[in-house]
C-alpha atoms as a PDB file:
ATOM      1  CA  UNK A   1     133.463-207.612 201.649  1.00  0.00           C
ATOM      2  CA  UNK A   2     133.146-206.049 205.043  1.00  0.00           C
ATOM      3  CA  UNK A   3     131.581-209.133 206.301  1.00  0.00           C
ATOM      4  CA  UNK A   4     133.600-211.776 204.610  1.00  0.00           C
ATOM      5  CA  UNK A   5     136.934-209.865 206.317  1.00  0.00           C
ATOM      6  CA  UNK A   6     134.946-209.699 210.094  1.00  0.00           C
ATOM      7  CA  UNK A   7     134.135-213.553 209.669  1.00  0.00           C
ATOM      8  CA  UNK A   8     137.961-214.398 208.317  1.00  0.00           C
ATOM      9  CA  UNK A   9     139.213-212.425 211.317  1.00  0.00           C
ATOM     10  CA  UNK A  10     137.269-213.994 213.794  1.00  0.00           C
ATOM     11  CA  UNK A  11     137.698-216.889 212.667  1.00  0.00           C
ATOM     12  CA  UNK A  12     141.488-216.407 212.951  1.00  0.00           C
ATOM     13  CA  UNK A  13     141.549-214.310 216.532  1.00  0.00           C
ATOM     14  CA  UNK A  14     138.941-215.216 218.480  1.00  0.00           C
ATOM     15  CA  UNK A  15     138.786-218.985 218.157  1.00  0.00           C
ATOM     16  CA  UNK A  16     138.282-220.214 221.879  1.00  0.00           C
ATOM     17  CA  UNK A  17     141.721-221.875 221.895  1.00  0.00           C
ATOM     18  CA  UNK A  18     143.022-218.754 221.698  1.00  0.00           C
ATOM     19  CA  UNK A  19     141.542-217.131 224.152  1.00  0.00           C
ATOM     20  CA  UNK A  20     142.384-220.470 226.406  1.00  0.00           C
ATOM     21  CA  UNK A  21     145.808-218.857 226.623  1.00  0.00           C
ATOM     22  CA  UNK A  22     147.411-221.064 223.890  1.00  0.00           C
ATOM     23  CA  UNK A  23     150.051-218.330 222.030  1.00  0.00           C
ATOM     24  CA  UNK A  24     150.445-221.298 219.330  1.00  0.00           C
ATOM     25  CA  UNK A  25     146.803-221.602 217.811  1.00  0.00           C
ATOM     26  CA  UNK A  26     147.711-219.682 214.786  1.00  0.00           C
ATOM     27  CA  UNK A  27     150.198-222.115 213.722  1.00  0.00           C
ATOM     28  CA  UNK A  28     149.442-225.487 215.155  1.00  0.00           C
ATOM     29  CA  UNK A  29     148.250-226.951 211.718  1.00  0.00           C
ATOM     30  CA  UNK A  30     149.329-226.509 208.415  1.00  0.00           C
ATOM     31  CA  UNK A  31     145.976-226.055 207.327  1.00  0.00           C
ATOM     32  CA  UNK A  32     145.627-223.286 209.574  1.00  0.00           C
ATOM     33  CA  UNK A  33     149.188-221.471 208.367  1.00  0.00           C
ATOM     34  CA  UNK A  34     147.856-221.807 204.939  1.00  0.00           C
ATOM     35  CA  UNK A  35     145.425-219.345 205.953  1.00  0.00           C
ATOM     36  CA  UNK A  36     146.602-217.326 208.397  1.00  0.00           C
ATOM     37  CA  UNK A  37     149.284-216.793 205.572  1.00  0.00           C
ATOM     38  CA  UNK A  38     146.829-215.685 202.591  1.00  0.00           C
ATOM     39  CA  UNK A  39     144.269-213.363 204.935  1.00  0.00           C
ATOM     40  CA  UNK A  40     147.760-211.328 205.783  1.00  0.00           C
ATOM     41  CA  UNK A  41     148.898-211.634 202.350  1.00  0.00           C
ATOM     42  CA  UNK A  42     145.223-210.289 200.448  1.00  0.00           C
ATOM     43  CA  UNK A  43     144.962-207.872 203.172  1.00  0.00           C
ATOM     44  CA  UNK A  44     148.536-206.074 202.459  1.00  0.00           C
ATOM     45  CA  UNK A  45     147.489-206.648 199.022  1.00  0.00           C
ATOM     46  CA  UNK A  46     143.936-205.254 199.031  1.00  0.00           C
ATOM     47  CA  UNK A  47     145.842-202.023 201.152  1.00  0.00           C
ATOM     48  CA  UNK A  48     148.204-201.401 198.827  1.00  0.00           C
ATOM     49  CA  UNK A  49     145.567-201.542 195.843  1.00  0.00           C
ATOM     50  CA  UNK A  50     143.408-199.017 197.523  1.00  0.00           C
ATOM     51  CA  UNK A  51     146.160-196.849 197.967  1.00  0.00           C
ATOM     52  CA  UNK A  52     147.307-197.268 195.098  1.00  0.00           C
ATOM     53  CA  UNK A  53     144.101-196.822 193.282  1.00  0.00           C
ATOM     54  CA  UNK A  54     143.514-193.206 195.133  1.00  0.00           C
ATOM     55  CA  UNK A  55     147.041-191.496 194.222  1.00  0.00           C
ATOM     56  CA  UNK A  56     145.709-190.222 191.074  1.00  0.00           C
ATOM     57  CA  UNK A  57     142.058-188.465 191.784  1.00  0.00           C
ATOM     58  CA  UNK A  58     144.252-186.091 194.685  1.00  0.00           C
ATOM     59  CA  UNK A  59     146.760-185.422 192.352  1.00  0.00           C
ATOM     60  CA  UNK A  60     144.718-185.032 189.629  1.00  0.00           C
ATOM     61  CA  UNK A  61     144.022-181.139 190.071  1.00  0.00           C
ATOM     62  CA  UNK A  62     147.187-180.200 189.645  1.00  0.00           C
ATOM     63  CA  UNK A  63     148.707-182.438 187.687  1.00  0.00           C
ATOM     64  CA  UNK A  64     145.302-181.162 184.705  1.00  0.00           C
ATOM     65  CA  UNK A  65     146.692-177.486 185.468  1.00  0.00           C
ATOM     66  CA  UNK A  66     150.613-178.786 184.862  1.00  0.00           C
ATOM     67  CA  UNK A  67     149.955-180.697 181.801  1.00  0.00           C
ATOM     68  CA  UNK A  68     146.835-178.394 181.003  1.00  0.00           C
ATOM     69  CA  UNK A  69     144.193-180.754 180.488  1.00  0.00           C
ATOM     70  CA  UNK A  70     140.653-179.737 180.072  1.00  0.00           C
ATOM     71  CA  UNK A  71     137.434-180.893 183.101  1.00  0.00           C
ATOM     72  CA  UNK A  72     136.843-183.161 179.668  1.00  0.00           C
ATOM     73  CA  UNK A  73     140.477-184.773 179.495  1.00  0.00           C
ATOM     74  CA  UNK A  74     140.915-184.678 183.557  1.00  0.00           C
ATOM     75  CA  UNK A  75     137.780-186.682 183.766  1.00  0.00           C
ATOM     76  CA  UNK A  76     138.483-189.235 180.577  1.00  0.00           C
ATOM     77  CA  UNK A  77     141.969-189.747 182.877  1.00  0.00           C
ATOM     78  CA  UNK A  78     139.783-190.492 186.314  1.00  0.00           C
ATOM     79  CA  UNK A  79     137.412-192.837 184.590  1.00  0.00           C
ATOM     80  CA  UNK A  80     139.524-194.813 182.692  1.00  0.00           C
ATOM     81  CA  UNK A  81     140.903-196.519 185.623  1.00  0.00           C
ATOM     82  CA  UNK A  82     137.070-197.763 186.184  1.00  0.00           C
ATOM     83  CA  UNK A  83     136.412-198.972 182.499  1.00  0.00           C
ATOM     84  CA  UNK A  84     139.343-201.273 182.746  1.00  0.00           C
ATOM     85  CA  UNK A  85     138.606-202.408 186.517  1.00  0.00           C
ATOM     86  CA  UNK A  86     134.785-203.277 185.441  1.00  0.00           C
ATOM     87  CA  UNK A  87     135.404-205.021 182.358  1.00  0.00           C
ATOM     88  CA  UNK A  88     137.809-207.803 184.469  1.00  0.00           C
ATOM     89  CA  UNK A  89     135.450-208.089 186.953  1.00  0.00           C
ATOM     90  CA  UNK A  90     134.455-211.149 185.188  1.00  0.00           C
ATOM     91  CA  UNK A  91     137.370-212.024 183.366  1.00  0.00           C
ATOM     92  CA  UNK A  92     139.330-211.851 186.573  1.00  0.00           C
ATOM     93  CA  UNK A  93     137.647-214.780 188.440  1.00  0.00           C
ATOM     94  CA  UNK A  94     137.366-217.312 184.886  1.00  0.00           C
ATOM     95  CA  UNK A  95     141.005-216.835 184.675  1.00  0.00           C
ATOM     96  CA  UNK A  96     141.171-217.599 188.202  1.00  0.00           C
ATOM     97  CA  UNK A  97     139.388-220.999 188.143  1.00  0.00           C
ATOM     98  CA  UNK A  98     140.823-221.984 184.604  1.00  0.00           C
ATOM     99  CA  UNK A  99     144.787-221.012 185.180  1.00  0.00           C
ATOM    100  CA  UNK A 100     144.650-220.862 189.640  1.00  0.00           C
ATOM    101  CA  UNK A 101     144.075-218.192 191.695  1.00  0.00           C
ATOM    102  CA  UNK A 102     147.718-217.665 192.320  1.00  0.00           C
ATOM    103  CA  UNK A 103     149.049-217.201 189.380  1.00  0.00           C
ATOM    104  CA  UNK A 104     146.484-214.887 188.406  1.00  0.00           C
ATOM    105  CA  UNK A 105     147.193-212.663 191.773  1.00  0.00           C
ATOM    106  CA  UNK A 106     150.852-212.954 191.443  1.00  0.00           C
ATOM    107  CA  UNK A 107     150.273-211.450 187.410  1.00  0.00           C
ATOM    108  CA  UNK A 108     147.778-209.206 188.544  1.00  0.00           C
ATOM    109  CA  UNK A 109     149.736-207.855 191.969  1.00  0.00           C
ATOM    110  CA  UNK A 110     153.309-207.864 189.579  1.00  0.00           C
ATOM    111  CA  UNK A 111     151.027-205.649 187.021  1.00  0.00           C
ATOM    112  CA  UNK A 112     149.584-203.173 188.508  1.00  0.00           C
ATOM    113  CA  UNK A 113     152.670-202.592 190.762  1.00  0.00           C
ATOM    114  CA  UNK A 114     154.811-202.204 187.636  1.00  0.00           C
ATOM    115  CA  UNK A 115     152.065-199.593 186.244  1.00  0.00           C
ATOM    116  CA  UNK A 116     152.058-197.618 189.803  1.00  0.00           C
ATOM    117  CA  UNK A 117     155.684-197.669 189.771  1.00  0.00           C
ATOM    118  CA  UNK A 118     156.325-196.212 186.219  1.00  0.00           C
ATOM    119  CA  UNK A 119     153.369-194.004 186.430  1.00  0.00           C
ATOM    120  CA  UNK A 120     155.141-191.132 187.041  1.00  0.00           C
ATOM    121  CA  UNK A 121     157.075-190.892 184.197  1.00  0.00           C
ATOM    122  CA  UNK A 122     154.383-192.621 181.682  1.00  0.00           C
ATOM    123  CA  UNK A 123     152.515-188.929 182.314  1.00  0.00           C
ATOM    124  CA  UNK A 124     155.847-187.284 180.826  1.00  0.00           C
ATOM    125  CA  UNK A 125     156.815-189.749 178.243  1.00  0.00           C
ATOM    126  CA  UNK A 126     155.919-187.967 174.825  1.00  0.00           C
ATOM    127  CA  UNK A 127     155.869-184.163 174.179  1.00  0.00           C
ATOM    128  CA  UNK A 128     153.114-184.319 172.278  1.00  0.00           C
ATOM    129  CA  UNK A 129     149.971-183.997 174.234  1.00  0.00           C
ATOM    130  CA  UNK A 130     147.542-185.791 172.660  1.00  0.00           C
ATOM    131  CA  UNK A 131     149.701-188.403 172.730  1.00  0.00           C
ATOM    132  CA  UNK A 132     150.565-188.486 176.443  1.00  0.00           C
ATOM    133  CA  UNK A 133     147.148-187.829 176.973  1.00  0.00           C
ATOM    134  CA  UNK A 134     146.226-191.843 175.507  1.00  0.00           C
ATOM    135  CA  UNK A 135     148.881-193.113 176.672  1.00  0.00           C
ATOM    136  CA  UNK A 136     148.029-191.996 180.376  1.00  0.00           C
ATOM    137  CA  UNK A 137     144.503-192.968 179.436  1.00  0.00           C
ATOM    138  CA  UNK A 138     145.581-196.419 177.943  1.00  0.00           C
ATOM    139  CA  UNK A 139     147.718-197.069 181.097  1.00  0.00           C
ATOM    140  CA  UNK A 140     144.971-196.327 183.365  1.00  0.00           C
ATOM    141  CA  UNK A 141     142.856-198.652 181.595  1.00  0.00           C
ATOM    142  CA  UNK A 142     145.506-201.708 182.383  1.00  0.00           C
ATOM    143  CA  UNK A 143     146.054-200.187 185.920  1.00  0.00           C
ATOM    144  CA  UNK A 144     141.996-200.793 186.353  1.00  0.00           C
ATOM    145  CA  UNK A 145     142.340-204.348 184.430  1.00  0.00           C
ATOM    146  CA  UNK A 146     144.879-205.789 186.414  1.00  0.00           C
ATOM    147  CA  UNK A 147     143.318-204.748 189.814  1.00  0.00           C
ATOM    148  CA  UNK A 148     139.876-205.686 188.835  1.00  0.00           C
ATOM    149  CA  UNK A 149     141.548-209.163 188.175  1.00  0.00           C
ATOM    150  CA  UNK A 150     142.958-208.739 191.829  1.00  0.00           C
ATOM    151  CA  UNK A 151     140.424-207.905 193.556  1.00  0.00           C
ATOM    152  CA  UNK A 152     137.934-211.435 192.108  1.00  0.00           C
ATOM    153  CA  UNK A 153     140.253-213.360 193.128  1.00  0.00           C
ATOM    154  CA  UNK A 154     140.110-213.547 197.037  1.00  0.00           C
ATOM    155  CA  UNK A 155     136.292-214.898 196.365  1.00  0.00           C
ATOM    156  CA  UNK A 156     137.400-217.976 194.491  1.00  0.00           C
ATOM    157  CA  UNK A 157     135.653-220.919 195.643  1.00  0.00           C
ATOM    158  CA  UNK A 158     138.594-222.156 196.813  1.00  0.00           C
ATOM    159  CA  UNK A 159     139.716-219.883 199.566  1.00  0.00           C
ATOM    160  CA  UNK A 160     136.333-218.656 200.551  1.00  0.00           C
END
């Protein structure tokens, strides 16, 4: 991933046009907006999904001793985020070739936003604590999905 992002930016910044002194490089084909346009778009989208995806492991030691969850229940919360993010590893990238790539970010972006968003109050949604307890779990499992479906999708054959 590391390398795919140092090739994309230099082959966005430090094309030898550009460094002719021609401010206008970036933008002098459509082609080239077209890209410019989706590298800035996955990369505020990959930053937000790995913030996203590390709010709950720091909160998660106090938010076990407020809701009083066992090291068992605290660690069936972490990991369920990863069970859903593996299993649409796959998934992710068939929907992406069968359906496009953008409408599969655009579901995938609008989902797991919605999911970080609510979040907060999905933890204190039922008094009961098994109950909250799967639901949180269940939730975490679709947060995982629909960024596992994110994250395939900047290595479709198209874009790459």
């Amino acid at each position: 991933m590391m390398y795919m992002c140092t090739c994309a930016f230099k082959r966005l910044f430090l094309h030898e046009p550009l460094l002719n002194s021609n401010p206008t490089f970036l933008f002098s084909s459509p082609r080239r907006r077209e890209k410019y346009a989706w590298f800035v778009t996955l990369l505020a989208g990959t930053t937000a999904l790995y913030a996203s995806r590390t709010t709950v492991p720091l909160v998660a030691p106090s938010a076990s001793a407020s809701l009083r969850w066992s090291k068992t229940e605290t660690g069936t919360v972490l990991s369920s985020f990863f069970w859903g993010y593996a299993l649409t590893q796959v998934l992710g990238g068939y929907l992406g070739d069968r359906f496009g790539a953008e409408r599969v970010l655009l579901a995938a972006g609008v989902g797991w936003g919605l999911i970080t968003f609510w979040f907060h109050r999905i933890v204190y949604l039922f008094e009961d604590r098994d109950s909250s307890l799967n639901v949180i779990v269940l939730s975490r499992v679709l947060w995982g999905a629909f960024q596992g479906g994110y994250t395939t999708l900047p290595f479709n054959k198209k874009y790459v």
